[in-house]
Protein backbone atom coordinates (compact mmCIF):
# COMPACT_ATOMS: atom_id res chain seq x y z
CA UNK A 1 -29.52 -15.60 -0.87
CA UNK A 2 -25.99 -15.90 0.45
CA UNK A 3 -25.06 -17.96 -2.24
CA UNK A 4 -26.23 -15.37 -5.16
CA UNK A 5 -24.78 -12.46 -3.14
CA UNK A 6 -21.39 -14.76 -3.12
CA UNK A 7 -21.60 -15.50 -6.87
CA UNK A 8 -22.26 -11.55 -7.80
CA UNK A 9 -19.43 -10.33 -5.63
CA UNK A 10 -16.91 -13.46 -7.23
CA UNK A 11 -18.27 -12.34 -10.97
CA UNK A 12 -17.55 -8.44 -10.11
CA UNK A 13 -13.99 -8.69 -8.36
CA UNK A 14 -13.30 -10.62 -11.47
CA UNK A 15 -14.65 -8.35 -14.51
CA UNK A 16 -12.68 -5.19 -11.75
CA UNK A 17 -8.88 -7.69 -11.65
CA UNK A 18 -9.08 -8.83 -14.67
CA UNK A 19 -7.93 -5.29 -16.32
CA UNK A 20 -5.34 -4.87 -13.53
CA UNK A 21 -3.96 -8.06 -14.31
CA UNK A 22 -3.56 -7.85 -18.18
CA UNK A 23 -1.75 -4.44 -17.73
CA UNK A 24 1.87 -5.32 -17.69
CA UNK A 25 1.45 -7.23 -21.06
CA UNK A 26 -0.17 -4.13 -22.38
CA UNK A 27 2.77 -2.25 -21.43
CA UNK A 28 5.35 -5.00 -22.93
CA UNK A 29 3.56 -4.50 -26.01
CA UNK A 30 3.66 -0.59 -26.17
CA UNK A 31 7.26 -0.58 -25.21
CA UNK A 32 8.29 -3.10 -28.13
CA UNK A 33 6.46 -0.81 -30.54
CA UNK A 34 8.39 1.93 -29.56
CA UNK A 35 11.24 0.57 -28.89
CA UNK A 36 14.76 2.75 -30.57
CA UNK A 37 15.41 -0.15 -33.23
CA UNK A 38 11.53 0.21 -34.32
CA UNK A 39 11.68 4.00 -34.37
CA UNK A 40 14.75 3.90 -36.70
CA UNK A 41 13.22 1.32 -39.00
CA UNK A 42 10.35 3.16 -38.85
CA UNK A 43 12.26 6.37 -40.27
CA UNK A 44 14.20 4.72 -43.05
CA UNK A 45 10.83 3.07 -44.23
CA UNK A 46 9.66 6.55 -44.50
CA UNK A 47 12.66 7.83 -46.24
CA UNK A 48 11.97 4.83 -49.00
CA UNK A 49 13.52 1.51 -47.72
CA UNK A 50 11.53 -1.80 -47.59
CA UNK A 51 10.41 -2.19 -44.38
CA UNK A 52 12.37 -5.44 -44.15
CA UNK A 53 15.36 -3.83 -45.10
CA UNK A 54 15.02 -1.27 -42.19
CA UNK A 55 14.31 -3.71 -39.94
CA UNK A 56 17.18 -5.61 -40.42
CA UNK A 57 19.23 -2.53 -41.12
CA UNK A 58 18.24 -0.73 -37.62
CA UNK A 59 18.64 -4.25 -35.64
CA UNK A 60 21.80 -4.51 -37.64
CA UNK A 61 23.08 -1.03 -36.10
CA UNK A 62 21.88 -1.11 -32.69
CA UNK A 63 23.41 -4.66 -32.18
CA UNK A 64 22.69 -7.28 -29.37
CA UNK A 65 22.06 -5.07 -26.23
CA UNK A 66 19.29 -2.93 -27.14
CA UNK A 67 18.82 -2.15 -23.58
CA UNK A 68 22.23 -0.74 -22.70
CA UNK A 69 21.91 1.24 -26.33
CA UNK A 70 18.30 2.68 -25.06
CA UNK A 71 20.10 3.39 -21.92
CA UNK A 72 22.82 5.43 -23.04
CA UNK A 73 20.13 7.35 -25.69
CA UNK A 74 17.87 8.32 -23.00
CA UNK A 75 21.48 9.91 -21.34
CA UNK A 76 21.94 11.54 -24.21
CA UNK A 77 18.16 12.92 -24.50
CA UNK A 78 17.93 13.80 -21.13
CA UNK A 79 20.89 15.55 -20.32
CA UNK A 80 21.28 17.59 -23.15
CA UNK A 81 19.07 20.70 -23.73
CA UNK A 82 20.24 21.44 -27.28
CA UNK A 83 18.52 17.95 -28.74
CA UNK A 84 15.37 16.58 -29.25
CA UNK A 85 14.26 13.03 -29.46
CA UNK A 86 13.31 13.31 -33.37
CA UNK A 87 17.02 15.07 -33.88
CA UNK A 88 18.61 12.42 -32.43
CA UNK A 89 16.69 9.34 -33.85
CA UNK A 90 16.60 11.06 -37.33
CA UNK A 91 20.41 11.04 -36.97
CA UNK A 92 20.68 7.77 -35.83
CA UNK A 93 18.65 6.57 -38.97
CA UNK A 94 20.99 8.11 -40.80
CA UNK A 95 24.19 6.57 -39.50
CA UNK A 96 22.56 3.27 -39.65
CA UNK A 97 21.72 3.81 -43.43
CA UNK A 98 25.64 4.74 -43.78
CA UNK A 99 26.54 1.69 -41.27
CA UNK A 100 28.47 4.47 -39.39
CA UNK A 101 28.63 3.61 -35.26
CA UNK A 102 28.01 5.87 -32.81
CA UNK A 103 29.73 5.64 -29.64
CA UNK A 104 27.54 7.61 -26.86
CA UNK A 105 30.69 6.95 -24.28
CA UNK A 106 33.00 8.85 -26.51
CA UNK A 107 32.61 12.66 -25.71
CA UNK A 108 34.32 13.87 -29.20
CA UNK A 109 31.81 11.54 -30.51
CA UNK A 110 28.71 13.21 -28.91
CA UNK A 111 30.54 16.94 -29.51
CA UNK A 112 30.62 15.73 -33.42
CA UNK A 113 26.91 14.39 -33.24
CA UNK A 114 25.47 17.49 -32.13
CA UNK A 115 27.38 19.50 -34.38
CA UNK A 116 25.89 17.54 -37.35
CA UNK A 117 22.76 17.59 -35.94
CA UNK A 118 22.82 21.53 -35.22
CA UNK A 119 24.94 22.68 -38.27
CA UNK A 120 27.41 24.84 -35.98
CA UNK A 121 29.68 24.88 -33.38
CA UNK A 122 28.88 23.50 -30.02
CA UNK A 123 28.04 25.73 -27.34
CA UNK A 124 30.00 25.71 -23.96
CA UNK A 125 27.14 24.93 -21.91
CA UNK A 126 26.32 21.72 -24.19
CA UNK A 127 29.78 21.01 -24.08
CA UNK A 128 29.61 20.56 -20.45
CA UNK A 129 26.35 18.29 -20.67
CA UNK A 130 28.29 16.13 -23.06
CA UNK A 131 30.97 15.54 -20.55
CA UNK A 132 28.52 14.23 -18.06
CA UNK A 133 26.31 11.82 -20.90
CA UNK A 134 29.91 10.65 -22.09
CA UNK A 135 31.17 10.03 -18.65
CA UNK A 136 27.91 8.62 -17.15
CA UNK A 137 27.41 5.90 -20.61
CA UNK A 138 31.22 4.74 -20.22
CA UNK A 139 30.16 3.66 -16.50
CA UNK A 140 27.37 1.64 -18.01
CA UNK A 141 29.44 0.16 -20.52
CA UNK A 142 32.65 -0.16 -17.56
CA UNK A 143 30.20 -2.27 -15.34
CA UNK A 144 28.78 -4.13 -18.37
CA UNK A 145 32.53 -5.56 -19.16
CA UNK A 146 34.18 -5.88 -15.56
């Protein structure tokens, strides 16, 4: 009896861990689909590339630290209030197709981005939240180099 009790309670701690335990590859997984470099390929597929093409096209822009690039996108989507995620990555498809770099440390850069993006002058307000993103990315990108 103690054995069978033993053997149930082994079998259902494993069918309950075994979930638990596969979860972090689950998550790998969803974060590589969505990852910026897939989003971007994903839009210039739409807009009537080869999906090879806009692979290699948005791998091509984003360069070798996709992390520090996600990084300083999430700034930029998070701290200002005028943009939306879809603005932004539909304008980063677009500079990719044009092979045009964006620098998110560069405040002039960000000030130009969202003036594209919005089709008119920059408000004061967003000006101020550019400052910040601009200043906070160049401190990722200052402790990346020193």
């Amino acid at each position: 009896m103690n054995k069978g009790f033993l053997s149930v309670t082994v079998f259902v701690t494993s069918l309950i861990l075994t979930p638990v335990m596969a979860s972090p590859f689950n998550i790998n997984i969803k974060i590589q689909k969505n990852s910026i470099s897939t989003n971007i390929a994903t839009i210039l597929h739409k807009r009537g590339l080869d999906e090879d093409a806009a692979q290699k096209i948005a791998k091509s822009f984003i360069g070798e630290d996709e992390e520090l690039f996600t990084i300083m996108l999430r700034n930029l989507e998070n701290g200002c209030s005028s943009l939306s995620k879809n603005e932004i990555l539909e304008y980063l498809s677009h500079s990719a197709l044009q092979k045009r770099a964006v620098d998110f440390t560069s405040y002039s850069s960000l000030i130009g981005m969202v003036q594209k993006i919005k089709k008119q002058a920059v408000e004061p307000y967003t000006m101020k939240e550019l400052e910040k993103i601009a200043n906070k990315n160049s401190l990722y990108l200052n402790k990346l180099v020193a």
